[in-house]
Protein backbone atom coordinates (compact mmCIF):
# COMPACT_ATOMS: atom_id res chain seq x y z
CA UNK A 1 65.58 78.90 138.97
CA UNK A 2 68.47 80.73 137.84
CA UNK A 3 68.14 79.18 134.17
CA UNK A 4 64.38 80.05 134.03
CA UNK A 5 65.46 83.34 134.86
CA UNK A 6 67.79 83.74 132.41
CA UNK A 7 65.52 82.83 129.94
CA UNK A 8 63.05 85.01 131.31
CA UNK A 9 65.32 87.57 130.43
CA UNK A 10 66.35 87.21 127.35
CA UNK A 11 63.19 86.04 125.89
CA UNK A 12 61.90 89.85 127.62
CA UNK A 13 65.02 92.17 125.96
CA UNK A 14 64.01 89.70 122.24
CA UNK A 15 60.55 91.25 122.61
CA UNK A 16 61.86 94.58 123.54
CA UNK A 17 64.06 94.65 120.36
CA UNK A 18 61.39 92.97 118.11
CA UNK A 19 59.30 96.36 117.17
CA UNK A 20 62.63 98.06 116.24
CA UNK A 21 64.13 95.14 113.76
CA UNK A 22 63.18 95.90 110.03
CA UNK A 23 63.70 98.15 107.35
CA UNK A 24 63.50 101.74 108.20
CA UNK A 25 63.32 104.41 105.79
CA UNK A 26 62.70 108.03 106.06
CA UNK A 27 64.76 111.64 106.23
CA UNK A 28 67.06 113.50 107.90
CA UNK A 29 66.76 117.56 107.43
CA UNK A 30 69.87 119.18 106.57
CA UNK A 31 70.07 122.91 105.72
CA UNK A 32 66.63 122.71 105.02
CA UNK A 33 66.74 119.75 102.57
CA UNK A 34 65.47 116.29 102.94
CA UNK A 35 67.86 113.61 102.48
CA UNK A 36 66.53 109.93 101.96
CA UNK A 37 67.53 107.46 105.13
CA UNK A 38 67.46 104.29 104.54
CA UNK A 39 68.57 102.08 108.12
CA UNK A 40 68.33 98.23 108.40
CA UNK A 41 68.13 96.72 111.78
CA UNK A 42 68.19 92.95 112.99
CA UNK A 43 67.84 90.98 116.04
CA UNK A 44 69.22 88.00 116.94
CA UNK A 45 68.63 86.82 120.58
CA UNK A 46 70.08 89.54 123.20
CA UNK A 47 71.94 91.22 120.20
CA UNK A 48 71.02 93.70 118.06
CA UNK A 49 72.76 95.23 114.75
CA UNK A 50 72.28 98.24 112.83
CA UNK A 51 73.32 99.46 109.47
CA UNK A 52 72.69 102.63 107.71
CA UNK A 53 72.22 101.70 103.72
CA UNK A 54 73.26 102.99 100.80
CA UNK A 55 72.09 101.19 97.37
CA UNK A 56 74.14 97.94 98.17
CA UNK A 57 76.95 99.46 100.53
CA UNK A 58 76.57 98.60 104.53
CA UNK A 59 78.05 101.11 107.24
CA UNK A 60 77.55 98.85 110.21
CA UNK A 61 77.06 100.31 113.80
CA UNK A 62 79.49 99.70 116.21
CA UNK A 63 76.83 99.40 118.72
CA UNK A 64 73.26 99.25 119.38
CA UNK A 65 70.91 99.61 122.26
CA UNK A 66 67.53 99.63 122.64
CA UNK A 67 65.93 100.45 125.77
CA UNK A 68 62.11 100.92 126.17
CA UNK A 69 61.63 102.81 123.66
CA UNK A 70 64.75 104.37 123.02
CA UNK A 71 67.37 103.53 120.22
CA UNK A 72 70.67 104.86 120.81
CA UNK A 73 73.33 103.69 117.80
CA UNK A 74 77.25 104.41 117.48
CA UNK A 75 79.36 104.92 114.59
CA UNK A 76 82.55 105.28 116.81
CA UNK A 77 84.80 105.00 113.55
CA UNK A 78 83.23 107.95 112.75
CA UNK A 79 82.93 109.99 116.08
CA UNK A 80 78.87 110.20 115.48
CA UNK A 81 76.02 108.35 117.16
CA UNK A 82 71.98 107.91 116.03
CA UNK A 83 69.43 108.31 119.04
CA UNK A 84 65.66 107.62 118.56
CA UNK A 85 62.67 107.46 120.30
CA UNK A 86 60.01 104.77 118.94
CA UNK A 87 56.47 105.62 118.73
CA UNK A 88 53.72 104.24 116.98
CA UNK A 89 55.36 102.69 114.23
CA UNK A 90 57.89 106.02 113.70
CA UNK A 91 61.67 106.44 114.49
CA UNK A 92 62.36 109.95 115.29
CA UNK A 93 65.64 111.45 116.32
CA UNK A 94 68.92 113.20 115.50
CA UNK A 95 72.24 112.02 114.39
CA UNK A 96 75.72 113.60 114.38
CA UNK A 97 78.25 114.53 116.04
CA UNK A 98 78.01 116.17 119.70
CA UNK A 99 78.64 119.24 117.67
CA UNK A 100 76.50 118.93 114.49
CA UNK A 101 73.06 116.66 114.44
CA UNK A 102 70.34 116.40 112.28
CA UNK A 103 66.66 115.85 112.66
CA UNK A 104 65.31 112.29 111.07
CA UNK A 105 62.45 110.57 110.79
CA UNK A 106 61.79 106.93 109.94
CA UNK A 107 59.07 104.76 109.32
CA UNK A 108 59.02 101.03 109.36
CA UNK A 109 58.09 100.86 106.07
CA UNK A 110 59.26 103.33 103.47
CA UNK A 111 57.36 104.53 100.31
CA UNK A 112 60.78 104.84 98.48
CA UNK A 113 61.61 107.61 95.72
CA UNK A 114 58.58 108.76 93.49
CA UNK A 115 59.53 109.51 89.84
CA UNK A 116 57.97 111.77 88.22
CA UNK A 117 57.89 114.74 85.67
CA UNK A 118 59.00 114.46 81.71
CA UNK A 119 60.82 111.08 80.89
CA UNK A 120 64.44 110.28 82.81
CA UNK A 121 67.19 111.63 80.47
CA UNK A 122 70.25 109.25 79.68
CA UNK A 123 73.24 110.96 81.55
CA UNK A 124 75.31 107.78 81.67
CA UNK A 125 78.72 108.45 81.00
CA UNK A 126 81.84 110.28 82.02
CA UNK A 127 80.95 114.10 82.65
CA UNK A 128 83.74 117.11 83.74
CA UNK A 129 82.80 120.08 86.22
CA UNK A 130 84.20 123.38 85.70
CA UNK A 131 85.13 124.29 89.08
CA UNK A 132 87.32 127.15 90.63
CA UNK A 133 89.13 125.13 93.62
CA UNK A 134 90.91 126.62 96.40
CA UNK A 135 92.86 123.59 96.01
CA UNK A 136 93.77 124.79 92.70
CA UNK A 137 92.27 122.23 90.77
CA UNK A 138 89.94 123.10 87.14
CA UNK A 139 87.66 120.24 86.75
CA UNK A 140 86.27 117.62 88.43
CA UNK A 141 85.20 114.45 87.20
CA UNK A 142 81.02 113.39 87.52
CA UNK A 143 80.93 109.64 86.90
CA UNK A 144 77.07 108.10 86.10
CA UNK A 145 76.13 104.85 85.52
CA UNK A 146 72.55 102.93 85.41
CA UNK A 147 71.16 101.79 89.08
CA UNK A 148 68.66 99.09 90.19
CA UNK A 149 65.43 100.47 88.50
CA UNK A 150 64.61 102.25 85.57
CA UNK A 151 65.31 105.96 85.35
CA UNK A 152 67.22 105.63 88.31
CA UNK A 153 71.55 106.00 88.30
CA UNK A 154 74.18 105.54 90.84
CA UNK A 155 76.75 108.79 90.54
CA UNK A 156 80.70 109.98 92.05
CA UNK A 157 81.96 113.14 91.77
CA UNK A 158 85.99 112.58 91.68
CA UNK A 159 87.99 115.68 93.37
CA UNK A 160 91.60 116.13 94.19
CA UNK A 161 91.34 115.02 97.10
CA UNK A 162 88.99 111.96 96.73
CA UNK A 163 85.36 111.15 95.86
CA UNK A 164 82.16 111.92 96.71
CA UNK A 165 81.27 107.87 98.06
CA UNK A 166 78.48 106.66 96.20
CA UNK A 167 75.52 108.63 95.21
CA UNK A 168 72.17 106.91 94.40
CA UNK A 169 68.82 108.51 92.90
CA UNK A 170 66.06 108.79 90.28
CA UNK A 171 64.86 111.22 87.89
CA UNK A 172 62.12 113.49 89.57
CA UNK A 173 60.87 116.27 87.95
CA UNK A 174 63.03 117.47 85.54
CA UNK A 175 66.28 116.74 87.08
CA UNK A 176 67.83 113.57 88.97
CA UNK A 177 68.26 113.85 92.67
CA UNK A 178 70.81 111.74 94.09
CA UNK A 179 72.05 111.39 97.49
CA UNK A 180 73.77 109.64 100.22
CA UNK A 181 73.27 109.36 104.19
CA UNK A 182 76.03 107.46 105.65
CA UNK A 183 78.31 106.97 108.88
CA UNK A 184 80.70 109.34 107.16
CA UNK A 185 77.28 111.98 106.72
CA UNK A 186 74.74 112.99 103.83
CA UNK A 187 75.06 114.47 100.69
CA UNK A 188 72.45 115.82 98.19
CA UNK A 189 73.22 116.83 94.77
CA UNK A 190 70.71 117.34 91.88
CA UNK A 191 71.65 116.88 88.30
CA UNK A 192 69.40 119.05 85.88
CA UNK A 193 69.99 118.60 81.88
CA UNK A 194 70.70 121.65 80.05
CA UNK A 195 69.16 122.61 76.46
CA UNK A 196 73.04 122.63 75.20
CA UNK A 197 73.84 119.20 76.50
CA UNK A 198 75.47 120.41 79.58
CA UNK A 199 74.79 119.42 83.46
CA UNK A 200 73.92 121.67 85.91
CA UNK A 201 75.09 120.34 88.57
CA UNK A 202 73.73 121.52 92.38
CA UNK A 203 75.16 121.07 95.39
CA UNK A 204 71.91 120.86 97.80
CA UNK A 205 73.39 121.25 100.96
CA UNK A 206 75.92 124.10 100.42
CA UNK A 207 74.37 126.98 102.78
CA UNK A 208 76.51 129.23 100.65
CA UNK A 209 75.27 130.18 96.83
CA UNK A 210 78.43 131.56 95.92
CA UNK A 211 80.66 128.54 97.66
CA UNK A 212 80.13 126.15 94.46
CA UNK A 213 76.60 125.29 94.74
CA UNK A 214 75.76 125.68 90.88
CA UNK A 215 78.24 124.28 88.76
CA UNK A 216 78.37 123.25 85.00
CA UNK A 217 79.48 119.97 83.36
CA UNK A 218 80.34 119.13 80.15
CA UNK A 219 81.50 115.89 78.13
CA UNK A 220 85.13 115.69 78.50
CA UNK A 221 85.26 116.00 74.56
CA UNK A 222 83.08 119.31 74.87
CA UNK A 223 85.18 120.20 77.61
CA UNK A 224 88.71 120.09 75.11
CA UNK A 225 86.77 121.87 72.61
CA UNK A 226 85.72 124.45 74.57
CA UNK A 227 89.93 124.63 75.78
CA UNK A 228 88.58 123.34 79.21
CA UNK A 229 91.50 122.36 81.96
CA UNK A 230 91.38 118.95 82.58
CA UNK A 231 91.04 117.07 86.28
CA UNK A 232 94.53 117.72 87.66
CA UNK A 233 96.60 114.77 88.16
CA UNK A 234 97.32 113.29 91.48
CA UNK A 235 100.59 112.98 91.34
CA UNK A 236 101.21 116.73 90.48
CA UNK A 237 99.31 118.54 92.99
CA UNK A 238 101.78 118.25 95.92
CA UNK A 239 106.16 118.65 95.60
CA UNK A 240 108.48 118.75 97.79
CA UNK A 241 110.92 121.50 98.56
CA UNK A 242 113.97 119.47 97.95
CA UNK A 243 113.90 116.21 96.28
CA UNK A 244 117.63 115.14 97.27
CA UNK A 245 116.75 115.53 100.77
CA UNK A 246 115.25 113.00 103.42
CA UNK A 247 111.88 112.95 104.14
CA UNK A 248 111.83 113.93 107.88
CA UNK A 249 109.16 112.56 110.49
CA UNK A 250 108.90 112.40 114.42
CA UNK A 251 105.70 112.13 115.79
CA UNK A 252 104.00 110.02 118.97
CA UNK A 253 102.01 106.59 118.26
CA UNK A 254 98.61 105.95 120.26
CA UNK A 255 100.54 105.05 123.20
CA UNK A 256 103.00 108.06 123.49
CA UNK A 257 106.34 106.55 122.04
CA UNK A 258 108.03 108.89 119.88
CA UNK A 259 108.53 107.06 116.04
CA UNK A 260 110.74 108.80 113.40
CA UNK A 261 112.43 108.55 109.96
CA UNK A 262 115.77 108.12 111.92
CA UNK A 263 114.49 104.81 113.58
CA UNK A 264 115.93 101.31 112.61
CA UNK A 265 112.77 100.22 111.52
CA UNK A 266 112.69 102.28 108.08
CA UNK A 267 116.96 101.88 107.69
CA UNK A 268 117.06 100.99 103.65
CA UNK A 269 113.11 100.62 103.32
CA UNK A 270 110.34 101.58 100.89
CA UNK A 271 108.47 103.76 102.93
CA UNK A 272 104.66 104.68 102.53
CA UNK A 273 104.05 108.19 104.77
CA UNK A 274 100.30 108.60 104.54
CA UNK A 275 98.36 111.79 105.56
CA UNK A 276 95.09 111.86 106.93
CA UNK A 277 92.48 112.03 109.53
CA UNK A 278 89.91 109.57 111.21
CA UNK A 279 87.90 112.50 110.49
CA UNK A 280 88.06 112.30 106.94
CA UNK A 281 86.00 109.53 104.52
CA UNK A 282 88.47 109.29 101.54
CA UNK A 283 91.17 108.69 103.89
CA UNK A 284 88.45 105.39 105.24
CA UNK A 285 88.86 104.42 101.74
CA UNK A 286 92.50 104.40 101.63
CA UNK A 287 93.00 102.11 104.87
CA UNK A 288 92.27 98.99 104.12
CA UNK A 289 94.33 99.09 100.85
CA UNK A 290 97.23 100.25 102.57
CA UNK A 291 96.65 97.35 104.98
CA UNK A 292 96.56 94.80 101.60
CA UNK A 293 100.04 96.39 100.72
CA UNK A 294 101.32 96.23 103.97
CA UNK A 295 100.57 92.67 103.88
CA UNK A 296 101.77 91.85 101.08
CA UNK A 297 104.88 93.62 100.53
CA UNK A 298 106.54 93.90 104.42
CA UNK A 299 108.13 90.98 104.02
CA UNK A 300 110.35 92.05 101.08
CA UNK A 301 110.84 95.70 102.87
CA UNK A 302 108.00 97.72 102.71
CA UNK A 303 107.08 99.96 106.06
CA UNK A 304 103.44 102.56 105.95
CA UNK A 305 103.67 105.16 108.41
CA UNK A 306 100.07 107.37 108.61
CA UNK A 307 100.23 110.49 109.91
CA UNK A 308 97.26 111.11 111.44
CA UNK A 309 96.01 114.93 112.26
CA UNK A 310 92.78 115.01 114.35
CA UNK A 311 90.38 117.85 116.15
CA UNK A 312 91.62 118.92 119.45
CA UNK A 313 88.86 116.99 120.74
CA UNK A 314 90.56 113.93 119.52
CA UNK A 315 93.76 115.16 120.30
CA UNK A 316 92.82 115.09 123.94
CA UNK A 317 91.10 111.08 123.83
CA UNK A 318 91.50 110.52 120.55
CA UNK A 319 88.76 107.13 120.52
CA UNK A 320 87.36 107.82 116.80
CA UNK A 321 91.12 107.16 115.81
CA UNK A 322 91.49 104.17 117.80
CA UNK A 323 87.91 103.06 116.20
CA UNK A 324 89.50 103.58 113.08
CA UNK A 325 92.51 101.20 113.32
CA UNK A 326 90.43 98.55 115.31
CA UNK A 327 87.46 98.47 112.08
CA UNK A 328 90.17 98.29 109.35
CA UNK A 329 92.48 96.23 111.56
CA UNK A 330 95.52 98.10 110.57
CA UNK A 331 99.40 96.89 111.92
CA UNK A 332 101.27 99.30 110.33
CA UNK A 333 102.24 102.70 111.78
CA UNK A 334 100.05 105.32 113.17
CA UNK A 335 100.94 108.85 114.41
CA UNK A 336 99.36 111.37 115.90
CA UNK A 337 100.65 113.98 114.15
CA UNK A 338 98.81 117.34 115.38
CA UNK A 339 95.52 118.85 114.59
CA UNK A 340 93.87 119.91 110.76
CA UNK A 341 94.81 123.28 111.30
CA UNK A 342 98.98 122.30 112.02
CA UNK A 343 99.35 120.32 108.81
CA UNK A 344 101.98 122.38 106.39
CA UNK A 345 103.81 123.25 109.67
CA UNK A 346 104.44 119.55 110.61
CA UNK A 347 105.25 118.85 107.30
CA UNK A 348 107.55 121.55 106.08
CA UNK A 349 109.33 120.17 103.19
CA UNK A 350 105.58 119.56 101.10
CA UNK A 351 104.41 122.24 98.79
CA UNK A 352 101.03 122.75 98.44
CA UNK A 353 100.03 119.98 100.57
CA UNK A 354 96.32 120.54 101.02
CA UNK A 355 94.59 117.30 100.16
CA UNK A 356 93.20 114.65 102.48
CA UNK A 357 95.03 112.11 102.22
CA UNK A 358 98.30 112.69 100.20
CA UNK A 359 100.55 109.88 100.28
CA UNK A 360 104.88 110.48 100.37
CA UNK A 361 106.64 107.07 98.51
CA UNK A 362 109.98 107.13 99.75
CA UNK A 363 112.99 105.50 98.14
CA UNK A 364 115.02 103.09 100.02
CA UNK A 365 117.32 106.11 100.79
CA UNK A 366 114.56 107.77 102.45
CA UNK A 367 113.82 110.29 99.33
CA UNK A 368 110.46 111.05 98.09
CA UNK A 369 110.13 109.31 94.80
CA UNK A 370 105.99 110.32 94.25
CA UNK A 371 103.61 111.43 95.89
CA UNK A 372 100.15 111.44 95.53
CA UNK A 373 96.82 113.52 96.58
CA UNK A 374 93.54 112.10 97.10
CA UNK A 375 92.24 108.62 96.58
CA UNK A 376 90.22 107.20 94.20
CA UNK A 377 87.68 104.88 96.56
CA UNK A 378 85.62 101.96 95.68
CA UNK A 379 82.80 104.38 94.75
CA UNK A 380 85.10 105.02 91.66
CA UNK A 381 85.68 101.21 90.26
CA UNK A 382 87.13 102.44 87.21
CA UNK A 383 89.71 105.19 89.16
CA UNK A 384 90.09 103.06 92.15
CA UNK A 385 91.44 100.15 90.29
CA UNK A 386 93.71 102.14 87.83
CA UNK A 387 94.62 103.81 91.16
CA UNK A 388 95.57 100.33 92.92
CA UNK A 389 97.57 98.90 89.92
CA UNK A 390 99.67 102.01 89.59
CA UNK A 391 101.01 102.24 93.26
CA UNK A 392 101.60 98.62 93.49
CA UNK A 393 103.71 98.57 90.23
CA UNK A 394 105.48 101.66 91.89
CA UNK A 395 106.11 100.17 95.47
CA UNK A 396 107.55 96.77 93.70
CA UNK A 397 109.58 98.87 91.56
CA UNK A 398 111.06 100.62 94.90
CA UNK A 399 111.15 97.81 96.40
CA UNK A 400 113.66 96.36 93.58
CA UNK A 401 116.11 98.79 94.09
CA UNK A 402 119.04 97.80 96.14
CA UNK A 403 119.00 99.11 99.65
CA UNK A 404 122.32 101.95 99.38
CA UNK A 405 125.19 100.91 101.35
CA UNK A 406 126.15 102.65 104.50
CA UNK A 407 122.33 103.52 105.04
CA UNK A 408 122.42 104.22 108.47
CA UNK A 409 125.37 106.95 108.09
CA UNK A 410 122.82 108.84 106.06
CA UNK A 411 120.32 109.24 108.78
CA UNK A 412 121.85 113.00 110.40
């Protein structure tokens, strides 16, 4: 009896999750603008799994439930959840943050991106954006390359402090519209070609005309001849005050223990101090490759400390961050450092720290030998992988330096 009525059951939840499994597709309004949705959903049994979809990239829910007909999906990694209702054949919802959702609406089959207008230009190619940062940076770099169907591309806009993730579209109109709606949140950008060869490139879902919504790009050879800055290099957007001196740290892990430069642990080690947030996609990008070189180099003296600086929200329970080490499986340090607005007074000795993340390489005498804003993510192949070669060459060329004698009488 009890068997029968376990199967009962679970042969009742399959057929409750059946009508929701599939292929939605759809869009969620965000300051005023539509941004294409694209969420795949499968059931297996009891269990069901969600992903929101972009081109071939997978952000995977944490969870999903549905109940009657009500879908409720968490991105706990990223602090934001997706809650539905199903009715006649439609998804229709919000997702977000508690602070910040947006309307969407899905259908079980999606009509997909209409192109249309004069014939898709060719854009391919490297592209630079005149920009006047705040970060103090001149040019950003716009990155397009051919996508799965004609007159459609796959785009990255490459700041300071990291890249856009991947942006996918097709020529409409007169201009390509490309977009992503992830775990991390959307993004809408529209490309339009210019009568001199330039890009006009808009930012869709800037509320603020003024606060770069319209910017210009040009060919990084029209862009020299026109005495264009360049993108700013990574490694010279942040210093430190005083080179000769220690790189200073003291901050509580997850569990309330105090960990600092002074502790045995980092006596005569290379010492990665990353700077981020759970909040903060590019810094999603840079865990798991920290994790690779925390794997592979430990061993031979390499320690990662990431300083973490969260809302007060997540000060106060701070779950998204927990999310974040549990979905990247990361065993080296983690910090709580203090929140967004506290991070040049925790780290005093940086100048013109103001990119998320920005990575401190320390010397086996506990110096800062680089250091280095942003990160080039896998959105970027060409920028991430120049970006991975480069810091592993420099943490095994740390690492080959002999640890100073006396270390520990250094540490005052």
């Amino acid at each position: 009896m009890k068997l029968f009525a376990s199967l009962l059951l679970l042969a009742t939840s399959a057929l409750a999750q059946g009508p929701v499994a599939g292929t939605w597709e759809g869009n969620a309004t965000v300051h005023g603008q539509q941004v294409p949705v694209r969420l795949q959903i499968t059931s297996n049994g009891n269990d069901l799994h969600a992903a929101l979809i972009n081109g071939p990239e997978s952000n995977p829910a944490s969870s999903a439930v549905f109940t009657g007909d009500h879908l409720l999906l968490t991105f706990n990694y990223y602090a934001r959840t997706l809650d539905a209702t199903l009715a006649d054949g439609h998804l229709t919802g919000t997702f977000g943050t508690a602070a910040t959702r947006y309307p969407i609406s899905l259908n079980s089959r999606g009509a997909g991106t209409t192109i249309s207008g004069s014939p898709a230009q060719d854009i391919n190619g490297d592209w630079e954006i005149a920009v006047r940062s705040a970060k103090g940076e001149s040019a950003w770099l716009l990155r397009v390359e051919p996508a799965h169907a004609p007159g459609a591309v796959k785009a990255v806009i490459q700041r300071i402090d990291g890249d856009t993730g991947s942006l996918y579209g097709s020529w409409v109109g007169n201009a390509y519209r490309i977009s992503h709606f992830t775990a991390a949140g959307p993004a809408l950008y529209s490309l339009t070609p210019q009568a001199d060869g330039t890009l006009l490139v808009s930012n869709l879902l800037r509320a603020d005309v003024n606060d770069q919504q319209n910017l210009v790009a040009q060919r990084p050879a029209q862009a020299r001849a026109a005495k264009l800055v360049g993108p700013t290099d990574p490694t010279q957007q942040t210093t430190v005050k005083d080179p000769s001196a220690r790189f200073k740290f003291s901050f509580p892990d997850l569990s309330g223990k105090v960990v600092s430069n002074t502790d045995p642990q980092f006596d005569g080690k290379v010492v990665i101090v990353a700077i981020g947030g759970s909040w903060c996609p590019n810094c999603h990008d840079e865990a798991p490759f920290l994790e690779s070189l925390y794997k592979q180099f430990h061993s031979r003296g390499l320690e990662i400390v990431n300083l973490s600086f969260e809302e007060g929200d997540q000060l106060k329970d701070p779950a998204r961050l927990r999310a974040f080490i549990a979905r990247y499986g990361l065993t080296y340090t983690v910090l709580v450092a203090g929140d967004t607005e506290q991070l040049n007074e925790k780290i005093p000795q940086a100048v013109n720290l103001n990119c998320w993340p920005t990575s401190f390489f320390l010397g086996r005498d506990g110096r800062v030998r680089e250091v280095h804003a942003g990160f080039a993510g896998p959105a970027n192949p060409p920028a991430h992988e120049a970006l991975m070669h480069e810091v592993t060459a420099l943490v095994e060329q740390l690492l080959a330096e002999p640890v100073p004698t006396q270390n520990a009488l250094l540490y005052f």
